[in-house]
C-alpha atoms as a PDB file:
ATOM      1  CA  UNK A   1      29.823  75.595 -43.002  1.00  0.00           C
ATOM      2  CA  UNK A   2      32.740  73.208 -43.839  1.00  0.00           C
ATOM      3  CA  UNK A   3      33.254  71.496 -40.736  1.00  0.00           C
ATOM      4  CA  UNK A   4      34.352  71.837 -36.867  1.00  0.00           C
ATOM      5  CA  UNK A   5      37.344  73.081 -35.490  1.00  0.00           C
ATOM      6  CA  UNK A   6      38.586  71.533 -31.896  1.00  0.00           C
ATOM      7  CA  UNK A   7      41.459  73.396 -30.689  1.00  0.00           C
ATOM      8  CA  UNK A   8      42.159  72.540 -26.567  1.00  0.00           C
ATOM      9  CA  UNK A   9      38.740  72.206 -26.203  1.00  0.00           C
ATOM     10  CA  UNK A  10      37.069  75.040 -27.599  1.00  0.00           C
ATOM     11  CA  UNK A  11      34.840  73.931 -30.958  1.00  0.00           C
ATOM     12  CA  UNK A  12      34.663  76.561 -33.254  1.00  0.00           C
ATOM     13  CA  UNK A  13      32.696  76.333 -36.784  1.00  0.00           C
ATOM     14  CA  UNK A  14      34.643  76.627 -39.705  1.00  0.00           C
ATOM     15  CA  UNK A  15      32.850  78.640 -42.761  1.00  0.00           C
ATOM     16  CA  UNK A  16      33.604  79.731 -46.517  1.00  0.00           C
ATOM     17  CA  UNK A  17      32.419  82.999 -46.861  1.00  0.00           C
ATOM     18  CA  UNK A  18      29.977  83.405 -50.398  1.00  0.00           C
ATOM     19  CA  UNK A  19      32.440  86.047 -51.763  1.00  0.00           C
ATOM     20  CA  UNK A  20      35.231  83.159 -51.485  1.00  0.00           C
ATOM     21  CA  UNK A  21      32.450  80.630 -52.868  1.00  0.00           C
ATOM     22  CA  UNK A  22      32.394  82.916 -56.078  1.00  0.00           C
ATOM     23  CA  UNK A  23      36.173  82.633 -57.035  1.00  0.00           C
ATOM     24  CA  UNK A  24      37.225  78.526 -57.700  1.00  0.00           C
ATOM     25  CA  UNK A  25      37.253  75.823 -55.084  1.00  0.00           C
ATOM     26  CA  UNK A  26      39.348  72.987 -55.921  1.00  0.00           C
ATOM     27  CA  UNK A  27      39.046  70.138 -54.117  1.00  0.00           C
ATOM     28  CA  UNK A  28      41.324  67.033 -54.400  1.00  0.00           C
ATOM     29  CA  UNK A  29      42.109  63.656 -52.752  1.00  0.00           C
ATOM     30  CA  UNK A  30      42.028  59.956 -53.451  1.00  0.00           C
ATOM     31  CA  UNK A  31      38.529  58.074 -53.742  1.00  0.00           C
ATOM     32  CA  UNK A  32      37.056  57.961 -50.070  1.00  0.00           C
ATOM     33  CA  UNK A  33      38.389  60.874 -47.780  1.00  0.00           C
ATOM     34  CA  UNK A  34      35.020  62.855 -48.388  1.00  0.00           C
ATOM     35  CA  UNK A  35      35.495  65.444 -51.718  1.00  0.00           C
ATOM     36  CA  UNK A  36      31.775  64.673 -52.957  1.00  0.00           C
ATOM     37  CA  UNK A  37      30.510  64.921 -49.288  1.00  0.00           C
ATOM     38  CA  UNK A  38      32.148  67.975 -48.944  1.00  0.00           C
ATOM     39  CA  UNK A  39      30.027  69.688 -51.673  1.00  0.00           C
ATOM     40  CA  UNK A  40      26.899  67.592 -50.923  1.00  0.00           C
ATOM     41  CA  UNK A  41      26.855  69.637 -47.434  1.00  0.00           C
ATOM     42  CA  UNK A  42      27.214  73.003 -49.102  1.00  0.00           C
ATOM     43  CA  UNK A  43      25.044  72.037 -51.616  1.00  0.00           C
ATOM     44  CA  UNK A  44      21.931  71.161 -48.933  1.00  0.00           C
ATOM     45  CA  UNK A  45      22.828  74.316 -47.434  1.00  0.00           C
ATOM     46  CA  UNK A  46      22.179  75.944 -49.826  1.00  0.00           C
ATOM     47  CA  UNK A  47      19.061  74.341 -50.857  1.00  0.00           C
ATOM     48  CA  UNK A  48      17.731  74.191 -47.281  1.00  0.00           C
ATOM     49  CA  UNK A  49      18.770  78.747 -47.412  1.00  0.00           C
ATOM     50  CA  UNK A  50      16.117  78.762 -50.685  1.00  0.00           C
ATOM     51  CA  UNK A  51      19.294  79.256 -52.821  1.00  0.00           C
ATOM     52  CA  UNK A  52      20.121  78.160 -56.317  1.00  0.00           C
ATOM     53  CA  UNK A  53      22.597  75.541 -57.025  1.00  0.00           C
ATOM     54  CA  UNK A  54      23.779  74.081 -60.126  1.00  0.00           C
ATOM     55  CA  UNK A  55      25.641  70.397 -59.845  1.00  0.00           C
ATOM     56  CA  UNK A  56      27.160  68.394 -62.793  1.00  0.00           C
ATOM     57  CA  UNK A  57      27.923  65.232 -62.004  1.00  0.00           C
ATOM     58  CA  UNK A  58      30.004  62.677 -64.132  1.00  0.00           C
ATOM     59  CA  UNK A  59      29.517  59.790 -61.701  1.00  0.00           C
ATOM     60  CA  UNK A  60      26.069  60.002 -61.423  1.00  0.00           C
ATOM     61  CA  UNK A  61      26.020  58.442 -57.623  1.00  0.00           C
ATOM     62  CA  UNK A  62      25.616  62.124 -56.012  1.00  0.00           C
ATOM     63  CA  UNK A  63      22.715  63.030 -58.186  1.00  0.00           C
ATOM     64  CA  UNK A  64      20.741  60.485 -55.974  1.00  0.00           C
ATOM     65  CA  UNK A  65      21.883  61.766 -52.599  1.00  0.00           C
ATOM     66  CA  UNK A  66      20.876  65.099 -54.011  1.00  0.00           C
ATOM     67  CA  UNK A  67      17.137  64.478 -55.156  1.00  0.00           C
ATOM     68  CA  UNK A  68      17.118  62.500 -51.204  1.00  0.00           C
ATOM     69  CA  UNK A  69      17.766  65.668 -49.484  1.00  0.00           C
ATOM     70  CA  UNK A  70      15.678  67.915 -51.058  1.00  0.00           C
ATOM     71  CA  UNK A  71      12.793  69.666 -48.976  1.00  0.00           C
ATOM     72  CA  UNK A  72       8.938  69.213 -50.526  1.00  0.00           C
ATOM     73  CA  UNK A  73       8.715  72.841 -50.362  1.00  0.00           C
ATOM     74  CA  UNK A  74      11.513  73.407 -53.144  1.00  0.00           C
ATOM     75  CA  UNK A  75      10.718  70.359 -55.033  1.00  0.00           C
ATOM     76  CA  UNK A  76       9.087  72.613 -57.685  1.00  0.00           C
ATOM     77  CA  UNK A  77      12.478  74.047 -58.390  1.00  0.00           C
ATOM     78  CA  UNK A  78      14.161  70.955 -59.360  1.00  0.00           C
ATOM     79  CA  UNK A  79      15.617  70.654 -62.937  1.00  0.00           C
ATOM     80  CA  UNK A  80      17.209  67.134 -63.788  1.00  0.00           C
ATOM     81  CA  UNK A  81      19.010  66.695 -66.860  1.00  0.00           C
ATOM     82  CA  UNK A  82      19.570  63.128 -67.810  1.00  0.00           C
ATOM     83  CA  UNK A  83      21.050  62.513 -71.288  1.00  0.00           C
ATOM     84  CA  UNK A  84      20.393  59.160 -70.858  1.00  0.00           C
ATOM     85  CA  UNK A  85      16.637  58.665 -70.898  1.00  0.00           C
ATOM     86  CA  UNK A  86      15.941  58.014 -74.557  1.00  0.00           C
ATOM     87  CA  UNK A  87      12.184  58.209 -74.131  1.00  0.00           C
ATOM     88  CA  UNK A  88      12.048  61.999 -72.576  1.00  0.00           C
ATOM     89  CA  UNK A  89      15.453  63.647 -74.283  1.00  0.00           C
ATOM     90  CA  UNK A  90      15.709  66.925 -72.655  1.00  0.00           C
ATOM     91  CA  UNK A  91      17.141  69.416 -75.836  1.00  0.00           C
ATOM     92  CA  UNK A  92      20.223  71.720 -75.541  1.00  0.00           C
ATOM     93  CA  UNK A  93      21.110  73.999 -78.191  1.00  0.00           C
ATOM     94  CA  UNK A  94      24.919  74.634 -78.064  1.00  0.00           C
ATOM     95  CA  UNK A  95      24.001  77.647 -80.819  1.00  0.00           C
ATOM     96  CA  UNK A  96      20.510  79.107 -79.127  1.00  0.00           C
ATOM     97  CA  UNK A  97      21.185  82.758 -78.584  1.00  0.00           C
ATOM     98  CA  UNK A  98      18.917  85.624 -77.258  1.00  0.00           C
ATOM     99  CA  UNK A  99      21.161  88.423 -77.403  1.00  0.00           C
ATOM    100  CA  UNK A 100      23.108  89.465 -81.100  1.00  0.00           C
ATOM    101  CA  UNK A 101      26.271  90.026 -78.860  1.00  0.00           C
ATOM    102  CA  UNK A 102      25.838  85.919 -77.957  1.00  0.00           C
ATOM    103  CA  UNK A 103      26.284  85.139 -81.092  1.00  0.00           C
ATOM    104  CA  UNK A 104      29.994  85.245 -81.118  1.00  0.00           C
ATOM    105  CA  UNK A 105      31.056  84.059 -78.241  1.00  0.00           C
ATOM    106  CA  UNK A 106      28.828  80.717 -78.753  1.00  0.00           C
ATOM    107  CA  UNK A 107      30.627  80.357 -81.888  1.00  0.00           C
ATOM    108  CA  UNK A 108      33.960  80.858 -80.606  1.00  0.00           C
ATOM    109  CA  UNK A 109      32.921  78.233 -77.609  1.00  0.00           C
ATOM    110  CA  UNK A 110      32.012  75.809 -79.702  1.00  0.00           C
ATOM    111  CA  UNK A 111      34.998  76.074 -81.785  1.00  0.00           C
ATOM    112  CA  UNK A 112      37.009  75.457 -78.523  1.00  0.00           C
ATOM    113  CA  UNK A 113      34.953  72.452 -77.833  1.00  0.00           C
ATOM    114  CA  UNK A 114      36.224  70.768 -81.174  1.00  0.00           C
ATOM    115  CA  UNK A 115      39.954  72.016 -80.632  1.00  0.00           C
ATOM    116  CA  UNK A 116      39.283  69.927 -77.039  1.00  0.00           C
ATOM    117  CA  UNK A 117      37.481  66.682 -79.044  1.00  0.00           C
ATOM    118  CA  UNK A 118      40.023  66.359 -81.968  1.00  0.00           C
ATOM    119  CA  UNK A 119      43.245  68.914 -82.425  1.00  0.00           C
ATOM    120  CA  UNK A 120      43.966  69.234 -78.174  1.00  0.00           C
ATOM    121  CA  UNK A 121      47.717  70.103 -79.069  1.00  0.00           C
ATOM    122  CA  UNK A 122      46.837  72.412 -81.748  1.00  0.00           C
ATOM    123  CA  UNK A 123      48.476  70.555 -84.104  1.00  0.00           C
ATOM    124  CA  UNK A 124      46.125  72.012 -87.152  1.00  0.00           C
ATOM    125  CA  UNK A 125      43.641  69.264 -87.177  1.00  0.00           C
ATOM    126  CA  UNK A 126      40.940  72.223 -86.595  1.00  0.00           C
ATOM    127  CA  UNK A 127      43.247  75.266 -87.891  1.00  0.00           C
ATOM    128  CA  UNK A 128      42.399  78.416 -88.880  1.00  0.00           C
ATOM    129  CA  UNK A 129      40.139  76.981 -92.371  1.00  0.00           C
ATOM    130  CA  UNK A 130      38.031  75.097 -90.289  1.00  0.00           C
ATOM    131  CA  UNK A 131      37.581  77.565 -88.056  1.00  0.00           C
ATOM    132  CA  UNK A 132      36.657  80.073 -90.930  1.00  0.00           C
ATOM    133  CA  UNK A 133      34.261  77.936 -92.515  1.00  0.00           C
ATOM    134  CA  UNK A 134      32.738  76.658 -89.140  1.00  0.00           C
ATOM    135  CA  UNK A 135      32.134  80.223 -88.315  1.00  0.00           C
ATOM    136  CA  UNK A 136      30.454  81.388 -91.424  1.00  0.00           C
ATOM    137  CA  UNK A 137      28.104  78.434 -90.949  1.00  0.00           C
ATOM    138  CA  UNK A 138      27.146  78.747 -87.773  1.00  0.00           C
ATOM    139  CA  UNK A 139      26.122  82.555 -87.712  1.00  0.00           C
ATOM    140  CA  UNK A 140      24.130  80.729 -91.181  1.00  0.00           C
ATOM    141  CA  UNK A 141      22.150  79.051 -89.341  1.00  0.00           C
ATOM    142  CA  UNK A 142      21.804  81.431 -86.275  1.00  0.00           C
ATOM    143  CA  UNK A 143      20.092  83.670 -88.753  1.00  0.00           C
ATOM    144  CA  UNK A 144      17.294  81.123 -89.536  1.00  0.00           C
ATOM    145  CA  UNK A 145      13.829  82.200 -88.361  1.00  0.00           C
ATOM    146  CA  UNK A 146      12.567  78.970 -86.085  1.00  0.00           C
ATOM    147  CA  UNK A 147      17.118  79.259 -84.607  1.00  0.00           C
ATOM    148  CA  UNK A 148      19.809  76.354 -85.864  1.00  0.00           C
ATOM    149  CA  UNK A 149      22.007  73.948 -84.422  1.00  0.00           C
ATOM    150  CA  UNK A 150      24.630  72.059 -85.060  1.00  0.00           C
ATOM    151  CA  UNK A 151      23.589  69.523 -86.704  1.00  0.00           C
ATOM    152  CA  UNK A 152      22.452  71.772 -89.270  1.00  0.00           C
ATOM    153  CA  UNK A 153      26.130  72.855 -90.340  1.00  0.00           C
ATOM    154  CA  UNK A 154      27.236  69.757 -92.531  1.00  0.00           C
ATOM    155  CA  UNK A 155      23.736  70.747 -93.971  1.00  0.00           C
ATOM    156  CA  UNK A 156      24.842  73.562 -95.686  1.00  0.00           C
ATOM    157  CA  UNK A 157      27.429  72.443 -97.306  1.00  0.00           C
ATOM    158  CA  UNK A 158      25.459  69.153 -98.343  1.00  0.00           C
ATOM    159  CA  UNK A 159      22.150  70.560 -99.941  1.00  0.00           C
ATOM    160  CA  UNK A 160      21.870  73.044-102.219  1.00  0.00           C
ATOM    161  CA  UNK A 161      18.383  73.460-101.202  1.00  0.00           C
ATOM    162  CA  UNK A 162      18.723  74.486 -97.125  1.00  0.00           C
ATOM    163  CA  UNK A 163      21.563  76.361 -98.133  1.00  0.00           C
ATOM    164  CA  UNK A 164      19.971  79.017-100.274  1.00  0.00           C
ATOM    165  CA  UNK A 165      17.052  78.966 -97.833  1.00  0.00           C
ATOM    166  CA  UNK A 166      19.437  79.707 -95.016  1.00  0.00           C
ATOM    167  CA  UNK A 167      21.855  82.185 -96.618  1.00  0.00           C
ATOM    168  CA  UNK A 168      18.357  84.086 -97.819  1.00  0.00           C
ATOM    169  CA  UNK A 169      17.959  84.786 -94.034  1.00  0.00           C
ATOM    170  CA  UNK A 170      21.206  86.245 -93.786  1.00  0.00           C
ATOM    171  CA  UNK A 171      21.755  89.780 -93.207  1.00  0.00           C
ATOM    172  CA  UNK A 172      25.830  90.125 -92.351  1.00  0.00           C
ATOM    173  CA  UNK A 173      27.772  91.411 -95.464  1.00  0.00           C
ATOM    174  CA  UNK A 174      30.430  89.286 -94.247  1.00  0.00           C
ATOM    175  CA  UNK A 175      28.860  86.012 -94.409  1.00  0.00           C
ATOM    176  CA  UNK A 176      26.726  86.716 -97.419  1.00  0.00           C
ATOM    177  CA  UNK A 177      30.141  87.405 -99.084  1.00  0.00           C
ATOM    178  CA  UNK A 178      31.444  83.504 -97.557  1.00  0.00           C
ATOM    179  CA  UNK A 179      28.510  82.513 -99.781  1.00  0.00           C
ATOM    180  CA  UNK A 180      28.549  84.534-102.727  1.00  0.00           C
ATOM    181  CA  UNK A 181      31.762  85.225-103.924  1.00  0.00           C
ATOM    182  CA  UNK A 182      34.780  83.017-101.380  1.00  0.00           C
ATOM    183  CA  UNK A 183      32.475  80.088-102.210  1.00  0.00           C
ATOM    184  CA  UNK A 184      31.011  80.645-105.223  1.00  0.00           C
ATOM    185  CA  UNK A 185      34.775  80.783-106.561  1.00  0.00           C
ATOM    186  CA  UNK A 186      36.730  77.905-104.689  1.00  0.00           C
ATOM    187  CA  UNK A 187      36.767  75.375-107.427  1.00  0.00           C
ATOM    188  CA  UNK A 188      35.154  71.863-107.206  1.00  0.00           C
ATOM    189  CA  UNK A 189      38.280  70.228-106.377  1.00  0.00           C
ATOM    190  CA  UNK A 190      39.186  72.588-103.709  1.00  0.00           C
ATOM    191  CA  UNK A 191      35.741  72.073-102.240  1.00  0.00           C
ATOM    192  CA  UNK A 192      35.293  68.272-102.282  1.00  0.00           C
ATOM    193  CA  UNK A 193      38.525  68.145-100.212  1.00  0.00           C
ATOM    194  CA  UNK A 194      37.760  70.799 -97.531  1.00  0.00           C
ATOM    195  CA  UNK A 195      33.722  69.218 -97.623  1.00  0.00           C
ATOM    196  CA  UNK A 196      35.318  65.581 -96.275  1.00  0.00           C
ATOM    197  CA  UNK A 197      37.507  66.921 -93.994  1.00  0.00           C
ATOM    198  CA  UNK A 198      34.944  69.374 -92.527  1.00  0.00           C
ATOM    199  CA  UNK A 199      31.711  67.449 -92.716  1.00  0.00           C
ATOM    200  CA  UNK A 200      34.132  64.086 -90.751  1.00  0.00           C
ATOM    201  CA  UNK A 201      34.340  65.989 -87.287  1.00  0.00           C
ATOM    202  CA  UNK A 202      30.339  66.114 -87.384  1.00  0.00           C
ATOM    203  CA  UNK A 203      30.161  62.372 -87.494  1.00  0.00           C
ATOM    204  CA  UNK A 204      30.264  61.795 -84.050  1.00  0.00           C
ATOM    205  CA  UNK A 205      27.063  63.777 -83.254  1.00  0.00           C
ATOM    206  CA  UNK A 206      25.159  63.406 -86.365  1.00  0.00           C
ATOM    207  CA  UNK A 207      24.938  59.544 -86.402  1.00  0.00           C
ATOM    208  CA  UNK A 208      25.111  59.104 -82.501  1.00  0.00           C
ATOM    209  CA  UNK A 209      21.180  59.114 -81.497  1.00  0.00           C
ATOM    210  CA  UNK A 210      21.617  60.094 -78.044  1.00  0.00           C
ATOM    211  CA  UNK A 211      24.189  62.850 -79.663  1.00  0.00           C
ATOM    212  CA  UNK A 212      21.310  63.606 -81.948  1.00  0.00           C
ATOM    213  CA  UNK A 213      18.204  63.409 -79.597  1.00  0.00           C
ATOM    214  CA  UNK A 214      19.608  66.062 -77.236  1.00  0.00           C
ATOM    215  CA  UNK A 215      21.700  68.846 -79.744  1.00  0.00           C
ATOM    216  CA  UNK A 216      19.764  68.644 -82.444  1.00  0.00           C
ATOM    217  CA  UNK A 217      16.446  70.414 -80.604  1.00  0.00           C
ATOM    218  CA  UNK A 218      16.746  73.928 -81.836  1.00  0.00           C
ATOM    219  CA  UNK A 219      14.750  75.180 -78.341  1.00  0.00           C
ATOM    220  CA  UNK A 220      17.003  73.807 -75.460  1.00  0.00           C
ATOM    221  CA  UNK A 221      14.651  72.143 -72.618  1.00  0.00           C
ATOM    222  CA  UNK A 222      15.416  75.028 -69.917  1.00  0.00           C
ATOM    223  CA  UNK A 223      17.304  78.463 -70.176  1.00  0.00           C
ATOM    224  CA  UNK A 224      20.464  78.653 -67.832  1.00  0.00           C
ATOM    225  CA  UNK A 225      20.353  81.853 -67.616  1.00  0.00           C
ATOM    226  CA  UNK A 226      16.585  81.711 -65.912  1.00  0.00           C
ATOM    227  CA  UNK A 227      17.508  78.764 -63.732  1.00  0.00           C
ATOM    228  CA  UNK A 228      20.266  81.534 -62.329  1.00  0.00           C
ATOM    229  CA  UNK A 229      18.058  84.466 -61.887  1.00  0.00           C
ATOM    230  CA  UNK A 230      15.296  82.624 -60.127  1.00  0.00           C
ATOM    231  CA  UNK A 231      17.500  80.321 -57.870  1.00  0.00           C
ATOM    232  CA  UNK A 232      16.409  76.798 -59.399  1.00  0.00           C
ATOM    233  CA  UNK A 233      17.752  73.575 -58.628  1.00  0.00           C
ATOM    234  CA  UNK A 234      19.972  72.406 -61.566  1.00  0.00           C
ATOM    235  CA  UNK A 235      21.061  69.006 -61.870  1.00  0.00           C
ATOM    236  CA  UNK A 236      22.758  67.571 -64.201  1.00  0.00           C
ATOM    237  CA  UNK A 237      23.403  63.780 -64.721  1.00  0.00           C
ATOM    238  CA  UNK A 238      26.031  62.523 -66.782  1.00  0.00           C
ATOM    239  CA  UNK A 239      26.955  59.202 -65.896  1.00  0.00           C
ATOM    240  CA  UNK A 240      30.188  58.095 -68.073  1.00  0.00           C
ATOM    241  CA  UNK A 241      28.515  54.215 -67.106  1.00  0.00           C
ATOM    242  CA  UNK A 242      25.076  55.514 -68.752  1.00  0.00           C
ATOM    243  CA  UNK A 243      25.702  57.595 -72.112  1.00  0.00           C
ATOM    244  CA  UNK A 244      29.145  56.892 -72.691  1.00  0.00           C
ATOM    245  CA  UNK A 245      32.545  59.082 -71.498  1.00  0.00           C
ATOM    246  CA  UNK A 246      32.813  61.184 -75.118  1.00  0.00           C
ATOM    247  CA  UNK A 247      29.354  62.329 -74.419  1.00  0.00           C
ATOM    248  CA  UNK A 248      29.658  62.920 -70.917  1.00  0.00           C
ATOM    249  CA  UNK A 249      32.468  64.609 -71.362  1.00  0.00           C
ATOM    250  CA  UNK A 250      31.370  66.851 -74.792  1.00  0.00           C
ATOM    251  CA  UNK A 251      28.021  67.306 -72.698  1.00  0.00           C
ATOM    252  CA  UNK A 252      29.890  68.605 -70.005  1.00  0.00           C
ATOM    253  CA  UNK A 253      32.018  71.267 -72.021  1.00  0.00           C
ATOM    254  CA  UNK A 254      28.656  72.529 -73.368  1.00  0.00           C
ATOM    255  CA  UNK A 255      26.878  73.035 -70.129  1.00  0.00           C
ATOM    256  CA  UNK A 256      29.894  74.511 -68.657  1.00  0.00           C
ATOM    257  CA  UNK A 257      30.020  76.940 -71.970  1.00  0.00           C
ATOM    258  CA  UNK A 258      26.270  77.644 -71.482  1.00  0.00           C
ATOM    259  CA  UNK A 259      26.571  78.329 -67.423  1.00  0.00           C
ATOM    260  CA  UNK A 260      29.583  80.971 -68.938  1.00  0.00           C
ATOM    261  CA  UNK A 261      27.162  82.754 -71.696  1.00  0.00           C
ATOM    262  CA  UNK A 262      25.120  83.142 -68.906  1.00  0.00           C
ATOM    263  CA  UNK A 263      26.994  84.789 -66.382  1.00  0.00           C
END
């Protein structure tokens, strides 16, 4: 239900049919004429029909009005995510796959996420090298046994060590041959240059401890994909006030990407 229609006295209810609800609804309008209230409604609809619901807030105020509404009898379903709370972080693994066929499209979503964060006109800031190299390294450290993330990419190209241990694990020709010949024949010179420029864009997550605390878990803290299939209550808190607006909004891009893998 969205609201009331009065027309010459006759009230009539005015609904959005789920088959609508599963195409996008945009809703716009200055600060007060009722866009969060709108989906706070459909949202304890939902929850009071035993449905799932997924809400990503970068305000953080509706979170609140959310956890007030909810029913004892689905408080077991409730999932909050709060980047935030340094003593409990919650992990989420942009590269944790379960399927092979995953594999690529996290790669090529996280990929996007750093076009979005540093080269957003395509101006070749990212480009086609960093792409190739971020690829090889990432299905790297997919292969591991215990999973990788990203924080583990600068790794390989850092120490020797981790990178023989990871590229032992590998069992694509393709990125065996990124190792053992591309790379084993790009020149020192060559390499220091493309290391700084490639290793830079990490920065940002590996020396950021809330960054850190919450990407760097190789097992993410719930599976999106179960939260869908058994109708849980997600939540997801990402107050620009609390952990920053970079975070909240590379946080955001990676939930979104993860809600997309899953579907």
């Amino acid at each position: 239900i969205l609201g009331k229609s009065v027309f010459r006295g006759v009230e009539k209810m005015v609904r959005l049919k789920d088959d609508d609800r599963r195409r996008h609804l945009y809703a716009i309008g200055k600060t007060g004429v009722g866009k969060t209230t709108i989906f706070l409604n459909m949202i304890e609809q939902d929850i009071k029909a035993g449905k799932g619901v997924a809400y990503i807030d970068p305000n953080g105020d509706a979170i609140l009005e959310i956890l007030k509404i909810i029913p004892k009898e689905r408080a077991e379903d409730v999932i909050v995510f709060d980047p935030s709370d340094a003593t409990r972080p919650m992990g989420l693994n942009m590269l944790e796959w379960t399927r092979p066929e995953d594999r690529d499209f996290l790669v090529a979503e996280w990929l996007e996420i750093f076009y979005k964060l540093f080269d957003p006109n395509r101006t070749g800031m990212v480009g086609p090298q960093f792409e190739h190299w971020g690829r090889n390294a990432s299905l790297t450290v997919m292969a591991l046994p215990g999973g990788g993330t990203l924080i583990d990419i600068p790794r390989l190209f850092t120490d020797d060590g981790f990178r023989e241990y990871a590229v032992s694990h590998v069992k694509d020709p393709v990125v065996l041959a990124f190792w053992n010949q591309q790379m084993a024949k790009t020149s020192d010179y060559h390499k220091s240059e493309m290391f700084n420029y490639f290793i830079s864009k990490f920065g940002r997550f590996m020396t950021n401890d809330l960054m850190r605390n919450v990407i760097g878990q190789t097992t993410s803290a719930f599976d999106v994909r179960d939260i869908m299939d058994s109708g849980k209550i997600f939540l997801v808190n990402l107050s620009k006030g609390k952990i920053g607006e970079t975070n909240s909004f590379l946080l955001g891009m990676v939930l979104v990407s993860k809600l997309q893998v899953a579907a």
